[in-house]
N, C-alpha and C. Protein backbone atom coordinates (compact mmCIF):
# COMPACT_ATOMS: atom_id res chain seq x y z
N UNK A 1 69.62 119.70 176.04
CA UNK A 1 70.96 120.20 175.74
C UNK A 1 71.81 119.06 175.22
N UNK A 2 72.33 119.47 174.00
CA UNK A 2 73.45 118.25 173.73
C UNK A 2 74.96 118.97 173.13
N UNK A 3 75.77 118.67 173.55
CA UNK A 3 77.01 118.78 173.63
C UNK A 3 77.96 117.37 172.14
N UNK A 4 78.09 117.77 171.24
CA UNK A 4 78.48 117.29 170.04
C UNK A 4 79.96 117.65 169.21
N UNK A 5 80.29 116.99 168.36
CA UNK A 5 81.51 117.58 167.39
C UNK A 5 80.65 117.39 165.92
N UNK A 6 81.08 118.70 165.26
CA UNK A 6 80.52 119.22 163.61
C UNK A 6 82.16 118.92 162.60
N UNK A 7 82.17 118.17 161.83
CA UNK A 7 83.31 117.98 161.16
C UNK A 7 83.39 119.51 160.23
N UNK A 8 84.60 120.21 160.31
CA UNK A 8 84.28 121.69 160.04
C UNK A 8 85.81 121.02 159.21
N UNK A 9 85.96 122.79 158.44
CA UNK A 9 87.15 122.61 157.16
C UNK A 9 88.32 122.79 157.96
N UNK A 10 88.35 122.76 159.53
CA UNK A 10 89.61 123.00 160.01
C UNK A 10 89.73 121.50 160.93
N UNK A 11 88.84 120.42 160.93
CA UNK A 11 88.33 119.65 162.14
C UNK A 11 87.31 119.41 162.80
N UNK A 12 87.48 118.93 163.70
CA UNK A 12 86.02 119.09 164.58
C UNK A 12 85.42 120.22 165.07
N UNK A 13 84.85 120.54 165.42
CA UNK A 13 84.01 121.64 165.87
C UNK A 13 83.31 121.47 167.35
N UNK A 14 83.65 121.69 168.23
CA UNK A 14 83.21 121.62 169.52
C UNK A 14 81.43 122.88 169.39
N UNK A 15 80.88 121.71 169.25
CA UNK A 15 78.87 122.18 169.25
C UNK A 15 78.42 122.07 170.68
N UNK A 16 77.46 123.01 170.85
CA UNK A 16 76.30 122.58 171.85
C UNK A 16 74.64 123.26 171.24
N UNK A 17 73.99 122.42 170.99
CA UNK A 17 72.86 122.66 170.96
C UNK A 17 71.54 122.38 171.82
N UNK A 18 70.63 123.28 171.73
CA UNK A 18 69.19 122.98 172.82
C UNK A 18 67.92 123.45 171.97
N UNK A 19 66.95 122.36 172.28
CA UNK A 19 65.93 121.92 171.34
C UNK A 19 64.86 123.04 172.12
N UNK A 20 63.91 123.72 171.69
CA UNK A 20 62.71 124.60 172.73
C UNK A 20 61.88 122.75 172.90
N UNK A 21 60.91 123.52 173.93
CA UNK A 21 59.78 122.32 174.11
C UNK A 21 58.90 121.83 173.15
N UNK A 22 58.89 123.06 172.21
CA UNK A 22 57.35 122.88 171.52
C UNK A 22 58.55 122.68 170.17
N UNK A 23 57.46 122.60 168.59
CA UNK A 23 58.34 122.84 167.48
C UNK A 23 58.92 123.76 167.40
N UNK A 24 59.75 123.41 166.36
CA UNK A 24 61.33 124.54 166.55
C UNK A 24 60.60 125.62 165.57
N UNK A 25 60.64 127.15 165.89
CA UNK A 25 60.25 127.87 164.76
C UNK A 25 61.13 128.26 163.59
N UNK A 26 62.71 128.03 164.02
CA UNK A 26 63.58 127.96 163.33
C UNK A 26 65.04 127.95 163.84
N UNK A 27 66.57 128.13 163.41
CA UNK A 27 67.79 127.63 163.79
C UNK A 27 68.56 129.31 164.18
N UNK A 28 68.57 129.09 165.32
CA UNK A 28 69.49 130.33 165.87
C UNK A 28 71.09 130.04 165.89
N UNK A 29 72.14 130.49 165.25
CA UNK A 29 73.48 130.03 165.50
C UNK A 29 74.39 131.67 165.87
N UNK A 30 74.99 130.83 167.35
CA UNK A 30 75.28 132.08 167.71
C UNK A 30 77.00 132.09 167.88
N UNK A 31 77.90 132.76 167.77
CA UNK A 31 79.11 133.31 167.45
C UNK A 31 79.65 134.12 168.47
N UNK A 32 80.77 133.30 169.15
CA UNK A 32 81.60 133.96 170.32
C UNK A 32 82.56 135.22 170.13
N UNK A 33 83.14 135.98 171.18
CA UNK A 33 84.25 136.84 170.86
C UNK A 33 85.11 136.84 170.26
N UNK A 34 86.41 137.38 170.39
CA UNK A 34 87.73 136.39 169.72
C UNK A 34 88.30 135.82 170.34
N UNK A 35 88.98 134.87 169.77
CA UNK A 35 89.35 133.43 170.08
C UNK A 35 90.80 134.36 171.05
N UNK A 36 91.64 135.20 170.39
CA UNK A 36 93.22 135.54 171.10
C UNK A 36 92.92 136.16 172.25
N UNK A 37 91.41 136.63 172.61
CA UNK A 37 91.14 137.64 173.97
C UNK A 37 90.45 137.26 174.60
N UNK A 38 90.37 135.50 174.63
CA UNK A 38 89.78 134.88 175.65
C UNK A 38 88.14 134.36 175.17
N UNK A 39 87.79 135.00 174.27
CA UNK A 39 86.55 134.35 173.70
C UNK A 39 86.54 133.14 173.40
N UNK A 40 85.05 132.34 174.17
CA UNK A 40 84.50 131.37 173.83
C UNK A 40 83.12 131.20 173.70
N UNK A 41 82.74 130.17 173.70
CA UNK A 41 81.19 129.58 173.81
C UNK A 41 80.14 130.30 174.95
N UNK A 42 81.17 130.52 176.02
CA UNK A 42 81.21 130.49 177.83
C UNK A 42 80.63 131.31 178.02
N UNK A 43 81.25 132.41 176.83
CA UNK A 43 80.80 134.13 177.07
C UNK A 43 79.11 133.95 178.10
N UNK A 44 79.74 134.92 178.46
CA UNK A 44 78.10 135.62 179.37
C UNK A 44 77.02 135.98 178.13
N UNK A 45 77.64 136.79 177.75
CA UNK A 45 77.08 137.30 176.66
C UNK A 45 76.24 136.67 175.39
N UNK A 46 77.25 135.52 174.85
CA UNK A 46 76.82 134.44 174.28
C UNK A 46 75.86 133.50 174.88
N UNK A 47 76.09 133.62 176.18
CA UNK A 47 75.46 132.72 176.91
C UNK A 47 73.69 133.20 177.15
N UNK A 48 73.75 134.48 177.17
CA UNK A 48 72.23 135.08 177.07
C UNK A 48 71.73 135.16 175.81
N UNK A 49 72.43 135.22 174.65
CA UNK A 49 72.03 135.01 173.50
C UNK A 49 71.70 134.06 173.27
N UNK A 50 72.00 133.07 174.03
CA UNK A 50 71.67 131.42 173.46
C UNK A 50 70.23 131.29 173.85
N UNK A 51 70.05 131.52 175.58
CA UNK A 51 69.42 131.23 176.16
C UNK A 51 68.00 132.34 175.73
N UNK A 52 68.12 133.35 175.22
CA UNK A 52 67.44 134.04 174.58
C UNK A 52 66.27 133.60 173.73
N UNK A 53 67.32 132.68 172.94
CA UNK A 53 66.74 132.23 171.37
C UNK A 53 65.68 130.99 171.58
N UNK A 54 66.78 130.20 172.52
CA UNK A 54 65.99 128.72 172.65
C UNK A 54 64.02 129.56 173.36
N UNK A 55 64.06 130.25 174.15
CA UNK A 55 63.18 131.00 174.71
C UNK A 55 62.19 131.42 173.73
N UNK A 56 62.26 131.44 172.80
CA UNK A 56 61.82 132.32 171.99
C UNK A 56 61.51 131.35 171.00
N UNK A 57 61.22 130.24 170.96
CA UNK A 57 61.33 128.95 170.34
C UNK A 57 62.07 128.26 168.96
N UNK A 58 63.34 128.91 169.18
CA UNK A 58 64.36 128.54 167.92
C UNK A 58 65.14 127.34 168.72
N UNK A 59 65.75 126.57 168.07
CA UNK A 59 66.88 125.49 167.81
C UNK A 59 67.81 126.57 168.22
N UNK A 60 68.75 126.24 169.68
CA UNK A 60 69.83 127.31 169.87
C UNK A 60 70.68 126.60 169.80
N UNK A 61 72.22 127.30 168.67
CA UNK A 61 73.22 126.40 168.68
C UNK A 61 74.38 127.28 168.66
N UNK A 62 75.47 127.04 169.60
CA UNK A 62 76.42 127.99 170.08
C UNK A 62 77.75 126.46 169.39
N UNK A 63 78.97 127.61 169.43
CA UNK A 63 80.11 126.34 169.45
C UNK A 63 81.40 127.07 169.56
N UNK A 64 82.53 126.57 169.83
CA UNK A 64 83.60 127.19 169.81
C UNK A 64 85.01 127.56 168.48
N UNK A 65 84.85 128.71 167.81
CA UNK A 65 85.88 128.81 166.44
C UNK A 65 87.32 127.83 166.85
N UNK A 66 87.57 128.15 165.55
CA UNK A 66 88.51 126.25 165.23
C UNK A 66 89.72 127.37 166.96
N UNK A 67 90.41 126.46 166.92
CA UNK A 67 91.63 125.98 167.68
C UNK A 67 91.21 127.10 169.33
N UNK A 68 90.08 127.16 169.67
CA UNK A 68 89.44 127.27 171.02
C UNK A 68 88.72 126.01 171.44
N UNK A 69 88.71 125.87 172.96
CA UNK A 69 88.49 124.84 174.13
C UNK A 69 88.88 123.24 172.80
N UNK A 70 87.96 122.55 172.41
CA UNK A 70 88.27 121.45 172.08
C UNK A 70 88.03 121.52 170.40
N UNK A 71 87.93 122.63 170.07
CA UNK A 71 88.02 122.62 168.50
C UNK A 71 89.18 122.26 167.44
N UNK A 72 89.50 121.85 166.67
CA UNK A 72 90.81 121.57 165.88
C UNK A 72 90.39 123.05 165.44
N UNK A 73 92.15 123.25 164.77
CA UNK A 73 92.52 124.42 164.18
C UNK A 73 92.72 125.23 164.61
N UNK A 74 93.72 126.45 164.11
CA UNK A 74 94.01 127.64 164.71
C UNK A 74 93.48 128.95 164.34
N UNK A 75 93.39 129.79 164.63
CA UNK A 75 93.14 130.95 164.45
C UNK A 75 93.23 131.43 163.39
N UNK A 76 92.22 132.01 162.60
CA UNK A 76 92.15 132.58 160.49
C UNK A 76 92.15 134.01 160.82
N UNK A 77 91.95 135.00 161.58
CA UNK A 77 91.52 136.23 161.28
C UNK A 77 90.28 136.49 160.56
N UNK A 78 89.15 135.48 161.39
CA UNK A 78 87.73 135.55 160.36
C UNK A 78 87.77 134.87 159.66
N UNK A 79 88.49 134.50 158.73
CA UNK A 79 88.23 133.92 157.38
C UNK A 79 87.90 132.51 157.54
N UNK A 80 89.09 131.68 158.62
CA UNK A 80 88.20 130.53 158.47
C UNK A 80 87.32 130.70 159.52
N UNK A 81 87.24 131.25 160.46
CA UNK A 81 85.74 131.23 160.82
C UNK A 81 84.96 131.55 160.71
N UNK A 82 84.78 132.37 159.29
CA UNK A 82 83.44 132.04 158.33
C UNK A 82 83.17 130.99 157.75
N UNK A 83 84.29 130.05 157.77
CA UNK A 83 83.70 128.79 157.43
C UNK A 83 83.39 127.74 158.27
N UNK A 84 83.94 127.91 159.78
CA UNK A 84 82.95 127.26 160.63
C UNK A 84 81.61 127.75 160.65
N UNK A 85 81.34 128.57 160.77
CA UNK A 85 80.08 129.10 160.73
C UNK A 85 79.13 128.75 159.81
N UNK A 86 79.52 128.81 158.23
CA UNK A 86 78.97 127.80 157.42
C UNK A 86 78.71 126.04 157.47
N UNK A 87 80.28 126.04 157.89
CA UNK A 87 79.68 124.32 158.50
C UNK A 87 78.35 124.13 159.46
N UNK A 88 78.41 124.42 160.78
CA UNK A 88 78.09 124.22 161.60
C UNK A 88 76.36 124.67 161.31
N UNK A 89 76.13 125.70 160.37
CA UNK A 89 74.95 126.30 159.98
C UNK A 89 73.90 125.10 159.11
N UNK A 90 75.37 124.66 157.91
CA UNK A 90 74.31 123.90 156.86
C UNK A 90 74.50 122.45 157.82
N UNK A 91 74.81 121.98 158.61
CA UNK A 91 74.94 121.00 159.67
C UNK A 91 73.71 120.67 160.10
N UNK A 92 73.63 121.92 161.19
CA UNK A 92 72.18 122.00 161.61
C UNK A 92 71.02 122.01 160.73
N UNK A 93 71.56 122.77 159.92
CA UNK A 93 70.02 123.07 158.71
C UNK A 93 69.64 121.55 158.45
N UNK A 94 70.39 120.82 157.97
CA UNK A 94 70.64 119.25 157.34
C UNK A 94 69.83 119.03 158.49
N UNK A 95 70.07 118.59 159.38
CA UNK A 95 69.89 117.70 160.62
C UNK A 95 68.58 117.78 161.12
N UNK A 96 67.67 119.16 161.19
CA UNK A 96 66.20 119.71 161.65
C UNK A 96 65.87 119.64 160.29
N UNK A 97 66.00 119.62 159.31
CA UNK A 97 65.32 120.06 157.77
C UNK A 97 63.64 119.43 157.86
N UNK A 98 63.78 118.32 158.65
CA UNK A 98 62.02 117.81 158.65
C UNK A 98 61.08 118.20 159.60
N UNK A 99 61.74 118.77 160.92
CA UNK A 99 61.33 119.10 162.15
C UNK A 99 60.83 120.41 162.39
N UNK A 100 61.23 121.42 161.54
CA UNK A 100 61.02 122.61 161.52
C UNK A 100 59.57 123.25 161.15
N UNK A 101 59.02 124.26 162.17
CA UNK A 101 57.47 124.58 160.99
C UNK A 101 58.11 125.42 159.67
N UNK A 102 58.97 126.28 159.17
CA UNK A 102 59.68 127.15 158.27
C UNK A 102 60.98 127.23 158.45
N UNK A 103 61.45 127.50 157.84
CA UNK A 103 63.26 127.36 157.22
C UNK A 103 64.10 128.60 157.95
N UNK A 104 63.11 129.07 158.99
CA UNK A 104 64.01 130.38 159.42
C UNK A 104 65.29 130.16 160.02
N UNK A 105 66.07 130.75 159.43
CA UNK A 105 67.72 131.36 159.93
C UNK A 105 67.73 132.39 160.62
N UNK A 106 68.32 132.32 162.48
CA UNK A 106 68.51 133.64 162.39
C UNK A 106 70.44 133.42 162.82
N UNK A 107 70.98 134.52 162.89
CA UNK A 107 72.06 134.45 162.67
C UNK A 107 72.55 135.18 163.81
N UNK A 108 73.48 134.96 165.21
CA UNK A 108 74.04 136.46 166.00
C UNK A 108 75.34 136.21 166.33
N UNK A 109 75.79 137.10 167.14
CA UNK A 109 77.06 137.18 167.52
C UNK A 109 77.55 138.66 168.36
N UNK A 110 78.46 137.79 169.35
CA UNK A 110 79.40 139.25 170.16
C UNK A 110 80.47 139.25 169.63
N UNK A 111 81.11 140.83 168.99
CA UNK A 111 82.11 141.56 169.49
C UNK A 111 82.99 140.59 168.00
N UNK A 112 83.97 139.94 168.16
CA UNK A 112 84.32 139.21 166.64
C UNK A 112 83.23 138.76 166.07
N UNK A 113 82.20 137.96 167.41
CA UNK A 113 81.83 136.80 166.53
C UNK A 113 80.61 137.74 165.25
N UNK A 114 80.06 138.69 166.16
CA UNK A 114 79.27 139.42 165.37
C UNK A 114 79.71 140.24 163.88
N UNK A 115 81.01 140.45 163.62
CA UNK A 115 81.71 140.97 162.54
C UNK A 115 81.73 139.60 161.46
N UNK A 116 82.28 138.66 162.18
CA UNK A 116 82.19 136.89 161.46
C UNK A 116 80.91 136.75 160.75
N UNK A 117 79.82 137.22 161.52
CA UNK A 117 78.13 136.87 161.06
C UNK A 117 78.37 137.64 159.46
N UNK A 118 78.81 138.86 159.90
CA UNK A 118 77.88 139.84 158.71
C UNK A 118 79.06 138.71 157.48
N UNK A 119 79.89 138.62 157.51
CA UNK A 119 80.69 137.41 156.34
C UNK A 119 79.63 136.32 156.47
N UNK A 120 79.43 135.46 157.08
CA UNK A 120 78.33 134.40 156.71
C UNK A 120 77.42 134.80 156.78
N UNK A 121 76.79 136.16 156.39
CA UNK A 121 75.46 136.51 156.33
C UNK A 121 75.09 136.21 154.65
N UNK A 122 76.34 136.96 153.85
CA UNK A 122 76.91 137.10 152.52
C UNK A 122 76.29 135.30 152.28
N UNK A 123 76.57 134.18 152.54
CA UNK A 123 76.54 133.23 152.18
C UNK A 123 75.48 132.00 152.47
N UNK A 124 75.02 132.54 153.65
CA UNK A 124 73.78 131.74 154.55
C UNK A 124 72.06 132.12 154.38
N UNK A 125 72.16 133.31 153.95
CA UNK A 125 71.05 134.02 153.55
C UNK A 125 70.01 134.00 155.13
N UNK A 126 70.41 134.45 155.78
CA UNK A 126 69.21 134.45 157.05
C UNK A 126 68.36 135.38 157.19
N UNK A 127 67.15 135.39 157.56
CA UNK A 127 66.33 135.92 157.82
C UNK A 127 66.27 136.92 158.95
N UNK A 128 67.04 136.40 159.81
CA UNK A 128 67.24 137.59 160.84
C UNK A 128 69.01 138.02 161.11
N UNK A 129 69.05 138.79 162.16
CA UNK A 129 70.69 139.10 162.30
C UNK A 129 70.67 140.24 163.45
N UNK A 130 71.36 139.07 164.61
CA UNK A 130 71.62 140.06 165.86
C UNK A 130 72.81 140.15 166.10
N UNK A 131 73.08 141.42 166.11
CA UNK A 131 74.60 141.77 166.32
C UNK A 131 74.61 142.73 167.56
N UNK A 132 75.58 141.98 168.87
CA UNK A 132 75.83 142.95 169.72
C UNK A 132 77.50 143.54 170.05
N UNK A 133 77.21 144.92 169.69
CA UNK A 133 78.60 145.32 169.59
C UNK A 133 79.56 144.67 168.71
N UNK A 134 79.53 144.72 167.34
CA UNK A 134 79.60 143.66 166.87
C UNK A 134 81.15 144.46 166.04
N UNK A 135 82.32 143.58 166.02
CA UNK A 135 82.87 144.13 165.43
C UNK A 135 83.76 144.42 163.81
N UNK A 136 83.51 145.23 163.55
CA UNK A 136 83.09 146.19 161.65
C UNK A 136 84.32 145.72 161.54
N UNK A 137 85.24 146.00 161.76
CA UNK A 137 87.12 145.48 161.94
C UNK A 137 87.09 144.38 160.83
N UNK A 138 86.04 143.58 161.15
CA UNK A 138 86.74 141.90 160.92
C UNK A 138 85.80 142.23 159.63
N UNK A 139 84.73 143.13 158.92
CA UNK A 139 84.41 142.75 157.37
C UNK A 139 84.21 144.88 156.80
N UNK A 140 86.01 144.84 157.36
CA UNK A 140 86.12 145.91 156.45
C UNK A 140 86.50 145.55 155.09
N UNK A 141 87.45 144.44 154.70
CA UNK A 141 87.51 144.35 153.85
C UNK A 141 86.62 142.81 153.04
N UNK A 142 85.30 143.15 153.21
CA UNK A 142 84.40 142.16 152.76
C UNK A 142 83.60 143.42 152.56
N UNK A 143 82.53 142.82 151.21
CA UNK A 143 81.19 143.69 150.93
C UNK A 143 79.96 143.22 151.31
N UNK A 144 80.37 143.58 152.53
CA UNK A 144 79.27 143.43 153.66
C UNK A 144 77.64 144.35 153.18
N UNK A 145 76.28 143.66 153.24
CA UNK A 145 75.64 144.17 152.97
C UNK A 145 74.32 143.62 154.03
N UNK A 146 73.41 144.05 154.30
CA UNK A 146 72.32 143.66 155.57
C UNK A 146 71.00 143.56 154.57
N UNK A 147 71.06 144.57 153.54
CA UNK A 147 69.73 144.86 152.77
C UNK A 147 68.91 143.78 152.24
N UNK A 148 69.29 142.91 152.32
CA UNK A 148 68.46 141.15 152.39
C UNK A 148 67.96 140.64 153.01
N UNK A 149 68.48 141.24 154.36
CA UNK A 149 67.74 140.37 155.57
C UNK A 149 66.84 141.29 156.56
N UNK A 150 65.56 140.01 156.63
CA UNK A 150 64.11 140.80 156.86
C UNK A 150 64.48 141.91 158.32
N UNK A 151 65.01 141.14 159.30
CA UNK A 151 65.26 141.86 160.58
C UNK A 151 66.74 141.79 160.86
N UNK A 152 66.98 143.12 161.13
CA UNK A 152 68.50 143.23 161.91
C UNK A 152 68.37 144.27 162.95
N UNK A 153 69.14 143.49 164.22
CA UNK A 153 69.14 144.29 165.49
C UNK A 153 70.45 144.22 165.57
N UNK A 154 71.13 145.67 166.16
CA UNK A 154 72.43 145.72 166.46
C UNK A 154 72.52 146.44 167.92
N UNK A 155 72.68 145.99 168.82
CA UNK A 155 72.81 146.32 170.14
C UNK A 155 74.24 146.97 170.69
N UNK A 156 74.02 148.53 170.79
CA UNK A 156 75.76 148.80 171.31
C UNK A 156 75.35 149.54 172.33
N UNK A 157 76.55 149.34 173.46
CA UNK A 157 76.86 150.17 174.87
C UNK A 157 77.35 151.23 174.91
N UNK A 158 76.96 152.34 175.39
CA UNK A 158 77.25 153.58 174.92
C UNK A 158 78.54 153.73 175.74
N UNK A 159 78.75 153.12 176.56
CA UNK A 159 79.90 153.20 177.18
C UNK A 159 81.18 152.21 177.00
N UNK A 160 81.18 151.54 175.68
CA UNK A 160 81.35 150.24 175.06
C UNK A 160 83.16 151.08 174.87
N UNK A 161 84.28 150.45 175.73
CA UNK A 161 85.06 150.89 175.49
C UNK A 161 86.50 150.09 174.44
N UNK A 162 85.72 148.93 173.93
CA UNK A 162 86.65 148.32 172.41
C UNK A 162 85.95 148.46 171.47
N UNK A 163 84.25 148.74 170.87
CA UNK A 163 84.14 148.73 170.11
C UNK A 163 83.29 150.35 170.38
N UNK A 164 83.69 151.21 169.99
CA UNK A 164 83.44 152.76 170.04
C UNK A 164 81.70 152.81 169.24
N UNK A 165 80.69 153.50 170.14
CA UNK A 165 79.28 154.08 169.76
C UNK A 165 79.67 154.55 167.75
N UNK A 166 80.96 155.53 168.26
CA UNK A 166 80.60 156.26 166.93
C UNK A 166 81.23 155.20 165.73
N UNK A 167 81.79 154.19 166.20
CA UNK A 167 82.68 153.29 165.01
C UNK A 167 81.34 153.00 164.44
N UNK A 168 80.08 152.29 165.49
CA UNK A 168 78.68 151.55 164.95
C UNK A 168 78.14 152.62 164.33
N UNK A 169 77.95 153.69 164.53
CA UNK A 169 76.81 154.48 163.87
C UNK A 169 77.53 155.12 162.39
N UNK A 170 79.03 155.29 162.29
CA UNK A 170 79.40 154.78 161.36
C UNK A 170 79.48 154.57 160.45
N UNK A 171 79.39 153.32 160.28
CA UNK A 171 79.55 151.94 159.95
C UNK A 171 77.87 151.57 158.95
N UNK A 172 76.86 151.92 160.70
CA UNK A 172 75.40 151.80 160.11
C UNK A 172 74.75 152.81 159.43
N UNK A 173 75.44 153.92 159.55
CA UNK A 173 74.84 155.33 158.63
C UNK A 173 74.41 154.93 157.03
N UNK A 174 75.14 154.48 156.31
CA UNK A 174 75.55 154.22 154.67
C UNK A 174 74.16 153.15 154.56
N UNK A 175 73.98 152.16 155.48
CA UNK A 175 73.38 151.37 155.13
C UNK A 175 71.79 151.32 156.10
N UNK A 176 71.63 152.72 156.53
CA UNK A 176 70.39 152.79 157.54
C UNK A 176 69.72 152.14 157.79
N UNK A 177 70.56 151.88 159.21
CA UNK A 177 70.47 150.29 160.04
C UNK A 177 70.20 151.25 161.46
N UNK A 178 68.91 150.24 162.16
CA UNK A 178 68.62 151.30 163.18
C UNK A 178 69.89 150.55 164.60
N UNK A 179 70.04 151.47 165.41
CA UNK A 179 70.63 150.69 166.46
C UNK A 179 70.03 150.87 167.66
N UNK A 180 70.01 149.93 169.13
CA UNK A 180 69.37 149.94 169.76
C UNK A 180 70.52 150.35 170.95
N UNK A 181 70.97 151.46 171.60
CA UNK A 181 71.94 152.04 172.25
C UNK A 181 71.29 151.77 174.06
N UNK A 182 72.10 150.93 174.56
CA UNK A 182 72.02 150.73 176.40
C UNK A 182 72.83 151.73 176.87
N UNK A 183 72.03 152.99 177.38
CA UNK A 183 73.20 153.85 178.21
C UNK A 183 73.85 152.96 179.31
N UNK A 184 74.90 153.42 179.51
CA UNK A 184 75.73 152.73 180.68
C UNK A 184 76.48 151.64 180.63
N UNK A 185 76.37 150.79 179.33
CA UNK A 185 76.32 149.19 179.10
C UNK A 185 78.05 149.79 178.30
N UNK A 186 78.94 149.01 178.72
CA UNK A 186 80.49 148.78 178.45
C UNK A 186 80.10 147.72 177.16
N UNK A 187 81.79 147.02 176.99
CA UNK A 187 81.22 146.28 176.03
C UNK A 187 81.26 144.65 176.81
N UNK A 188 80.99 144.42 177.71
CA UNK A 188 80.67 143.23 178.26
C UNK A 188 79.37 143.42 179.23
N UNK A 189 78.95 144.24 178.76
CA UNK A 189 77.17 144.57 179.19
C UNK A 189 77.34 143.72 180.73
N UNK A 190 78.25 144.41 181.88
CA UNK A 190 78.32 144.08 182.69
C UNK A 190 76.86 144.45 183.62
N UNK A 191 76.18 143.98 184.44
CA UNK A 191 75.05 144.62 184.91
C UNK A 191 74.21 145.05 183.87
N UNK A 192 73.94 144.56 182.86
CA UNK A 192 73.59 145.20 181.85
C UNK A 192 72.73 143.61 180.77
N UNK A 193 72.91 142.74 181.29
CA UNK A 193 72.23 141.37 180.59
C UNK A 193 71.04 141.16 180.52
N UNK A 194 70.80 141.46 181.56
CA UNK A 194 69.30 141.01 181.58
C UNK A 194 68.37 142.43 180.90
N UNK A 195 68.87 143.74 180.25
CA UNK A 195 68.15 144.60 179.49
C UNK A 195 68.93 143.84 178.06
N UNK A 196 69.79 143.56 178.13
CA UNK A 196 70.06 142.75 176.59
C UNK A 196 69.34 141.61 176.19
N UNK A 197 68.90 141.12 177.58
CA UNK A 197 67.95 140.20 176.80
C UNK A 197 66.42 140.41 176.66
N UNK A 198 65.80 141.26 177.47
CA UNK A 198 64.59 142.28 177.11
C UNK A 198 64.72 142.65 175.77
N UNK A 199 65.83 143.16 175.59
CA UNK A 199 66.24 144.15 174.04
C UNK A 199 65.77 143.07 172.82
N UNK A 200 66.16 142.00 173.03
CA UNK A 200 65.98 140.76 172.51
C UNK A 200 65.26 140.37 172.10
N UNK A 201 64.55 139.91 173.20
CA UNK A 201 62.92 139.32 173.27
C UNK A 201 62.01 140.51 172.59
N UNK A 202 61.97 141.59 172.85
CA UNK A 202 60.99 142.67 172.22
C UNK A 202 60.99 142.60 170.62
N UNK A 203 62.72 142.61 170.83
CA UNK A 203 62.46 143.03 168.87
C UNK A 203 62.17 141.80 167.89
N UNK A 204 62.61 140.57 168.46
CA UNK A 204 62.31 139.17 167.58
C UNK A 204 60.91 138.88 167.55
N UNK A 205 59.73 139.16 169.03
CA UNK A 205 58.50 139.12 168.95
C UNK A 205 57.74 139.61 167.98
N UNK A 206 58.61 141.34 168.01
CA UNK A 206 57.34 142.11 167.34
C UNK A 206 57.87 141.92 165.69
């Protein structure tokens, strides 16, 4: 585990990254809530996503959007934190570029941070893309598109009471995107983590 600053277009960037044991199969970068409703790095949520990835033998790298815990900058409404996200992405990419067996990107995020992804999806080109409960809000007005990337999992709680079942299905209808629905699961998949991270592990394996 290492705990770092990424010089980002707003400042520093408060990083934490964790290496798997074996070679890295590729760079997981994962994307917190929103910054005005208490989202950080910390998330539970984020926090199983991280721990997910490194598991699964990716480079896991979580961090906090500009002007949260020790990040410079304030709050963009997405926009600049699509460009942390780009920093912090071609950062890492730079940094493993020799270490890696293949160039895989995968890309995730909760709730903002997951709406943030599908904008640096547009620009990062990743190979994968996990979105839980992810929220559509932040790239309604972006031309958001998934049809590039090899795997996308979108995980929503049917009982998910900020980001609504029917907003995701939606949203994913136009662009037939399958979703993977947790009865019972709110949108802080309270009692509900450890099938999010089953959900996880199944679909990145197979």
């Amino acid at each position: 585990m290492q705990k770092f600053f990424i010089d980002g277009p707003a400042g520093k960037i408060e990083t934490v990254l964790a290496e798997p044991r074996d070679l890295p199969k590729g760079i997981a970068v994962i994307a917190h809530p929103h910054p005005l409703h208490g989202g950080t790095m910390d998330n539970k949520v984020v926090y199983t996503l991280f721990n997910s990835m490194l598991e699964l033998g990716l480079v896991a790298v979580k961090f906090n959007f500009r002007g949260v815990g020790k990040s410079d900058g304030s709050f963009d409404n997405g926009i600049g934190e699509t460009e942390d996200i780009v920093a912090v992405t071609q950062t890492i990419q730079h940094q493993f570029s020799h270490q890696l067996r293949d160039k895989r990107l995968l890309l995730a995020g909760f709730s903002f941070g997951g709406g943030v992804q599908l904008r640096a999806a547009e620009r990062l080109n990743p190979q994968s893309l996990v979105l839980v409960a992810p929220s559509i809000q932040q790239t309604a007005d972006a031309a958001v598109s998934c049809s590039n990337v090899e795997q996308v999992l979108i995980i929503q709680g049917d009982q998910d009471e900020i980001i609504r079942l029917t907003t995701i299905l939606n949203w994913a209808t136009p662009h037939t995107l399958p979703i993977v629905v947790i009865p019972g699961a709110e949108h802080f998949f309270h009692g509900k983590l450890a099938v999010l991270k089953r959900t996880i592990h199944s679909f990145l394996k197979a």
